[in-house]
Protein backbone atom coordinates (compact mmCIF):
# COMPACT_ATOMS: atom_id res chain seq x y z
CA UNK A 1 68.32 81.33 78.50
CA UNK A 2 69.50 79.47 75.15
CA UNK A 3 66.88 80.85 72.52
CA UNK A 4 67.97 78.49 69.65
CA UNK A 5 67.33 74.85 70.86
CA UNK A 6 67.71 72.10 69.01
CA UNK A 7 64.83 70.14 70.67
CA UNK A 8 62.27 72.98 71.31
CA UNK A 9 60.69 73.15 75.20
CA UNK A 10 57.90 75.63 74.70
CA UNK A 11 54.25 76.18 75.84
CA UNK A 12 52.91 77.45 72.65
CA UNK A 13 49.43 79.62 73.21
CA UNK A 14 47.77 79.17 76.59
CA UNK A 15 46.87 75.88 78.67
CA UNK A 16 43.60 76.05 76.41
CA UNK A 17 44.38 76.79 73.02
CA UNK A 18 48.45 75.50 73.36
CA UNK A 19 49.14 76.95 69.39
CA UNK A 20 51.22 80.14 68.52
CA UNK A 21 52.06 82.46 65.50
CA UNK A 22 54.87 84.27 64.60
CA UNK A 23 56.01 86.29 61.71
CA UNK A 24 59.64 86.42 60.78
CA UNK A 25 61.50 88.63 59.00
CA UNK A 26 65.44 90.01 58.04
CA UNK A 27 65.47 91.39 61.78
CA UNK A 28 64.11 88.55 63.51
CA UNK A 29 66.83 86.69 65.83
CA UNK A 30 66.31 83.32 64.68
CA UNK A 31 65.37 84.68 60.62
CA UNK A 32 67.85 82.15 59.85
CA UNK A 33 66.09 79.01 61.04
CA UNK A 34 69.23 76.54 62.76
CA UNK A 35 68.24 72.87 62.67
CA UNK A 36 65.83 71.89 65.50
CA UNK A 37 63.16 69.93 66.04
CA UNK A 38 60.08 70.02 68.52
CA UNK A 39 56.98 67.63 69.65
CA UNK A 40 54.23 69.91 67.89
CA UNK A 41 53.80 70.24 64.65
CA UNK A 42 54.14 73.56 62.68
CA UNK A 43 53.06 75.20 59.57
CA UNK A 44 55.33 77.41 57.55
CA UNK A 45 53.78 79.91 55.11
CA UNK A 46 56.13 82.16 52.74
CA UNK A 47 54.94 85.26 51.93
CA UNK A 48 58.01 86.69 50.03
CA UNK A 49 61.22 85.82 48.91
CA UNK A 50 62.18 81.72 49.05
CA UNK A 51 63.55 80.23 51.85
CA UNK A 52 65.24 76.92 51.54
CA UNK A 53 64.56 74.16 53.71
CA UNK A 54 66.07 70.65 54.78
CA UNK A 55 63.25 68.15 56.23
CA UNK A 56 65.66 65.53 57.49
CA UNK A 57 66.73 64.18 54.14
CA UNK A 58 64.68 66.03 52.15
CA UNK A 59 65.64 69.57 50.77
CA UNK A 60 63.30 72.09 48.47
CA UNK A 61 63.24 75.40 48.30
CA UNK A 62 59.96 77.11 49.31
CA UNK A 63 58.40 80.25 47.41
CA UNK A 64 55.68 83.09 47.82
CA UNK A 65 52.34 81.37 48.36
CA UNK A 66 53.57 77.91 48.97
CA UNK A 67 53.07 76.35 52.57
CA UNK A 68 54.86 73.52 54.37
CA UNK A 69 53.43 71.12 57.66
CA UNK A 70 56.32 70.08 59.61
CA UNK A 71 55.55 67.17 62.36
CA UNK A 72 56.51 66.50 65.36
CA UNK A 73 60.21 65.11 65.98
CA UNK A 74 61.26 66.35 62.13
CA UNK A 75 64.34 67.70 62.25
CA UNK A 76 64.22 71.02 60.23
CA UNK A 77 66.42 74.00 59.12
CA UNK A 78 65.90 76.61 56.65
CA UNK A 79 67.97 79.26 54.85
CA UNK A 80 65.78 82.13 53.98
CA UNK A 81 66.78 84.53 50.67
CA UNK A 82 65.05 88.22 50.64
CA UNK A 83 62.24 86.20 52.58
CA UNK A 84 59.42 86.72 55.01
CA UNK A 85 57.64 83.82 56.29
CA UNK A 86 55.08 83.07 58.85
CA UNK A 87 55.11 80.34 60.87
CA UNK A 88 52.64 78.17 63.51
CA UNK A 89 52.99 75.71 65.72
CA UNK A 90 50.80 73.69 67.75
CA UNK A 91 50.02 70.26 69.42
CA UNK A 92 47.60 68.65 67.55
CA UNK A 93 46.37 67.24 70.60
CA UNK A 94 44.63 69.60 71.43
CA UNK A 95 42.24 68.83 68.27
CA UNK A 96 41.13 66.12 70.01
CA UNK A 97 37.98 67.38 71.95
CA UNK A 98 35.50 65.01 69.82
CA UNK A 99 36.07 61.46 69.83
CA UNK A 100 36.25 61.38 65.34
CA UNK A 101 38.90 64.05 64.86
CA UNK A 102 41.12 61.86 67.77
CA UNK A 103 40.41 58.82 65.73
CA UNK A 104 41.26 60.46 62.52
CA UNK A 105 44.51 62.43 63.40
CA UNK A 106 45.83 60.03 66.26
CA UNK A 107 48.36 58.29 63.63
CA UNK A 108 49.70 61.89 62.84
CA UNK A 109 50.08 62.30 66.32
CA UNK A 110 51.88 59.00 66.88
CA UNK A 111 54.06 59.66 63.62
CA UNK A 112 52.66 56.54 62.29
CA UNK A 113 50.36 58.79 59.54
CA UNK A 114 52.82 61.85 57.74
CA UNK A 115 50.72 64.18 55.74
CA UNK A 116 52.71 65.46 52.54
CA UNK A 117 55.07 68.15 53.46
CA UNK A 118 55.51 70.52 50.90
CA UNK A 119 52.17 72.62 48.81
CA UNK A 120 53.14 74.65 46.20
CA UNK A 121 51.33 77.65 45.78
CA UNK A 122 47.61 77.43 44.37
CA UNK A 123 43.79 78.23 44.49
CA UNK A 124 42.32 75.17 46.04
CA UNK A 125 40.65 74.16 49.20
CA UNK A 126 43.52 73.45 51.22
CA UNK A 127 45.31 77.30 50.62
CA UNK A 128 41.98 78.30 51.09
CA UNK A 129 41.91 77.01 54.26
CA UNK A 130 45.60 78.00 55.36
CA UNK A 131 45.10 81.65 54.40
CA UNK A 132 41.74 81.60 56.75
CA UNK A 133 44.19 80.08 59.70
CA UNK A 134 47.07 82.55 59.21
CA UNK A 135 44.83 85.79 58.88
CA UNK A 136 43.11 84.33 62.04
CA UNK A 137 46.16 83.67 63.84
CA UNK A 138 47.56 86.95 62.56
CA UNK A 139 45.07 89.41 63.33
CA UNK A 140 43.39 87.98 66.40
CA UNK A 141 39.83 89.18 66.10
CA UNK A 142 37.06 88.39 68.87
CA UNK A 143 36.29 84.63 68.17
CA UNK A 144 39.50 84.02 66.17
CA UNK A 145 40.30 80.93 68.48
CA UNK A 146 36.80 79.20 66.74
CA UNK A 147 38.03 80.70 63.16
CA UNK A 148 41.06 78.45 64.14
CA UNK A 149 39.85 75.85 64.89
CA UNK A 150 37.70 75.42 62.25
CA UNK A 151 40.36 75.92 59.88
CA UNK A 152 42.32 73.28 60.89
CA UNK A 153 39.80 70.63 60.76
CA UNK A 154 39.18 71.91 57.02
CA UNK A 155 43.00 72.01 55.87
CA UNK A 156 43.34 68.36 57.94
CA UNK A 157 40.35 66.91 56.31
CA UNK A 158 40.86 67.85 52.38
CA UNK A 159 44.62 66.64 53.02
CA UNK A 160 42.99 63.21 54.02
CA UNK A 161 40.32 63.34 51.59
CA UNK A 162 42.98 64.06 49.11
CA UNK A 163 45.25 61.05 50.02
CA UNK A 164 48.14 63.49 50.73
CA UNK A 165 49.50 61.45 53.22
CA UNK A 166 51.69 57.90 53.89
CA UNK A 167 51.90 55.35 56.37
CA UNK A 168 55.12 54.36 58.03
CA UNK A 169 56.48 51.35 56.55
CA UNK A 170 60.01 49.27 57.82
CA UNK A 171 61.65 51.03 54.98
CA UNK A 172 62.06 54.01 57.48
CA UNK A 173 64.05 52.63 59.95
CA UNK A 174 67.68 53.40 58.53
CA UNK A 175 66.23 56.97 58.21
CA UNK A 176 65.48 57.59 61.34
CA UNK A 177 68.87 55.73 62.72
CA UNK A 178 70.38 58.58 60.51
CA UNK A 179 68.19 61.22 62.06
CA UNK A 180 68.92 59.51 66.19
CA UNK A 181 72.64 60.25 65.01
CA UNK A 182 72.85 63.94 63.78
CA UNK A 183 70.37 64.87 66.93
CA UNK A 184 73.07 63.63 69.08
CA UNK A 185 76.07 65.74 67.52
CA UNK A 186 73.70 68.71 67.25
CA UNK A 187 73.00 68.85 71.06
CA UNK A 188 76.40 68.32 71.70
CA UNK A 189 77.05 71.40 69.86
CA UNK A 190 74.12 72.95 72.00
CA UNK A 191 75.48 72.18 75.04
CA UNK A 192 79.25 73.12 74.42
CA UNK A 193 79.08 75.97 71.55
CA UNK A 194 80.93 78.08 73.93
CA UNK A 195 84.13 75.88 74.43
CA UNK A 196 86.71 74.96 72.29
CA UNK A 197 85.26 71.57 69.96
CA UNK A 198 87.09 69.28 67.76
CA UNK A 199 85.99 67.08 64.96
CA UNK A 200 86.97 64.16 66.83
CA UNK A 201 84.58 65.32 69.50
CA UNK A 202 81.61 65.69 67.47
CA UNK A 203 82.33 62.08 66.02
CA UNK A 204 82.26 60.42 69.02
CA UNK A 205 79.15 61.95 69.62
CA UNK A 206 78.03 59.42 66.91
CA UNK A 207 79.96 56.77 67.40
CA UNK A 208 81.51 57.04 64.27
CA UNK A 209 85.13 57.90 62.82
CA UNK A 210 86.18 61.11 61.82
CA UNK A 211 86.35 60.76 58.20
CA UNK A 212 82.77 58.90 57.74
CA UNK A 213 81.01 61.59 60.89
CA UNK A 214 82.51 64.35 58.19
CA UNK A 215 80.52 62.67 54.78
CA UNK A 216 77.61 61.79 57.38
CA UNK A 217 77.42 65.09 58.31
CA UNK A 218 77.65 66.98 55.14
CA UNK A 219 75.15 64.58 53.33
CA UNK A 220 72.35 65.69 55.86
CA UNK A 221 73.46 69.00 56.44
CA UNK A 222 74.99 70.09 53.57
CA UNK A 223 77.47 71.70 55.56
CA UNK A 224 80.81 70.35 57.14
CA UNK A 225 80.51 69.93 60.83
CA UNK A 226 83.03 72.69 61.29
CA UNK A 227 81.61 74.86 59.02
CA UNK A 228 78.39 73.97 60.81
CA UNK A 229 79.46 74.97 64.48
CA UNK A 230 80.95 78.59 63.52
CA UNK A 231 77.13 78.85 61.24
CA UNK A 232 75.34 78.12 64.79
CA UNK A 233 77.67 80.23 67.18
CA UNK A 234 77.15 83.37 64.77
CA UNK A 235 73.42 82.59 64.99
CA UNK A 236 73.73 82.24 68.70
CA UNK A 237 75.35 85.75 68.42
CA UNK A 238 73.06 87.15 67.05
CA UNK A 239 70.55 86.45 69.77
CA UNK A 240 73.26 88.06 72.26
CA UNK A 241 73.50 91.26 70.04
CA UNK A 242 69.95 92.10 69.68
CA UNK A 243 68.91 90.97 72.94
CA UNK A 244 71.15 91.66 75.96
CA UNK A 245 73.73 94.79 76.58
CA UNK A 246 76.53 92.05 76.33
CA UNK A 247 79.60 94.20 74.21
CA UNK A 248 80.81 92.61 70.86
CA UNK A 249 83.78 91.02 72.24
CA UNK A 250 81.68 89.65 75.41
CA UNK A 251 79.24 88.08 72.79
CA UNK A 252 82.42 86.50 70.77
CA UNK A 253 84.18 85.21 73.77
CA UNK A 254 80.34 83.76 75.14
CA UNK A 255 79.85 81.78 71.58
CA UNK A 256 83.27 80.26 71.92
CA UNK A 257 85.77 82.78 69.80
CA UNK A 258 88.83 83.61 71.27
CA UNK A 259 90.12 85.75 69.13
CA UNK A 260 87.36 89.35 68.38
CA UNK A 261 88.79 89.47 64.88
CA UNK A 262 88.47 85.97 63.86
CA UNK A 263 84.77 86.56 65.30
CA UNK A 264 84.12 89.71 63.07
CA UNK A 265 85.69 87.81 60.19
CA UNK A 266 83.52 84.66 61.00
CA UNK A 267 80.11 87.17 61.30
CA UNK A 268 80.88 88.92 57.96
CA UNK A 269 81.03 85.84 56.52
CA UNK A 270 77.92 84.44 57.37
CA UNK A 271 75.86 87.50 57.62
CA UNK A 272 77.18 89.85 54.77
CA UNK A 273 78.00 92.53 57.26
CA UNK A 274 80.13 93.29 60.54
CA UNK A 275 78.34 93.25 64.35
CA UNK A 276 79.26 96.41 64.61
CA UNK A 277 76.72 96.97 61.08
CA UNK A 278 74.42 94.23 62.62
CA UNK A 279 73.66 96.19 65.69
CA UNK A 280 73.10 99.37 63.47
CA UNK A 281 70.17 97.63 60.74
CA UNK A 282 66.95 98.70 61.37
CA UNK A 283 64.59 96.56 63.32
């Protein structure tokens, strides 16, 4: 089973309440957070540290206190620095059960409404209200599901009554060509990580020539797409390592690395230390 997906396939929660928490930390497998993107929409809270995040085209660097909504289809990646973040995700669907809240959030739903994305840290109604979802979510107390609930409502409704949001407007449309594009070179690189991929492969994947997929890729990545399939085969790695009983130089040759020292090279460079050291951090 792939655990980093670049579209996300999940049941969150239960059939009921479909909305799920996690907390993330240096250990975690997916601490770094690869680019993906998934139908529901989900709430990122730091609570140390800064982690810094790509929204598409957008990139900002998030800090204790400060809180981010994410909705669905946004492609999103994140490089976290001495961080710990919490995250939840959810279908806003299933805030539907009275007939106002469906008329009120059904353009969110339908991507046709996007509520602000970034909130820097502060004392107002809205932090209030995020802190009251994430202890909630957190701690699981008997009746936390209601706590939820009501939680949301409050954070959705002073982010309306604040006018924290946009409507989609034409002037979109050559983003989210941009967007169609990268998703199709980043499941390629899903679906073939393990075999041997050249640049001329990933640029058919958007129809585009080598030289122009290269400053396409970069300018919404910030990485070169090289750079960027060794980044997500370490990652992929490091799933293997912490998960499975898979040796080192099974988990090199399984993320597409031929050669064990090029791998240990490759895993020092993007993690600061060897698999071997990996293996040995605490959890």
């Amino acid at each position: 089973m792939h655990y980093i997906r670049y579209k996300e396939i999940k049941q969150r929660g239960t059939l009921h309440f479909p909305i799920e928490y996690y907390h993330v930390n240096s250990r975690h497998p997916q601490y770094t957070m690869p680019y993906h993107w998934h139908e529901e929409t989900e709430l990122i809270r730091v609570l140390a540290g800064t982690l810094a995040l790509t929204l598409e085209e957008t990139s900002l660097t998030a800090k204790e206190g400060d809180f981010l909504i994410i909705g669905s289809g946004i492609l999103h990646g994140g490089i976290p620095e001495n961080c710990v973040y919490e995250c939840i995700v959810f279908d806003t669907g299933f805030l539907n059960a009275h007939p106002l809240y469906a008329d009120i959030l059904r353009p969110f739903k339908e991507q046709k409404m996007h509520f602000s994305e970034f909130y820097p840290a502060a004392e107002d109604e809205i932090h209030h209200a995020v802190r009251r979802l994430f202890d909630a979510m957190n701690e699981k107390q008997p009746g936390y599901e209601l706590v939820t609930l009501g939680a949301l409502y409050e954070m959705f409704g002073n982010i309306i009554s604040n006018g924290q949001y946009t409507l989609e407007n034409t002037g979109t449309v050559s983003v989210h060509r941009h967007i169609a594009l990268l998703k199709q070179s980043l499941r390629y690189i899903e679906q073939h990580y393990f075999e041997k991929i050249t640049l001329d492969e990933l640029a058919r994947t958007a129809g585009l020539s080598p030289k122009y997929f290269c400053r396409f890729f970069q300018e919404m990545t910030r990485r070169t797409p090289m750079d960027y399939l060794n980044y997500y085969r370490i990652e992929r790695a490091c799933f293997l390592l912490v998960s499975t009983d898979c040796s080192i130089t099974e988990v090199a040759f399984d993320c597409g690395f031929r050669d064990l020292s090029y791998f240990t090279k490759t895993f020092k460079r993007y993690k600061g230390v060897t698999p071997k050291q990996y293996l040995k951090q605490p959890i």
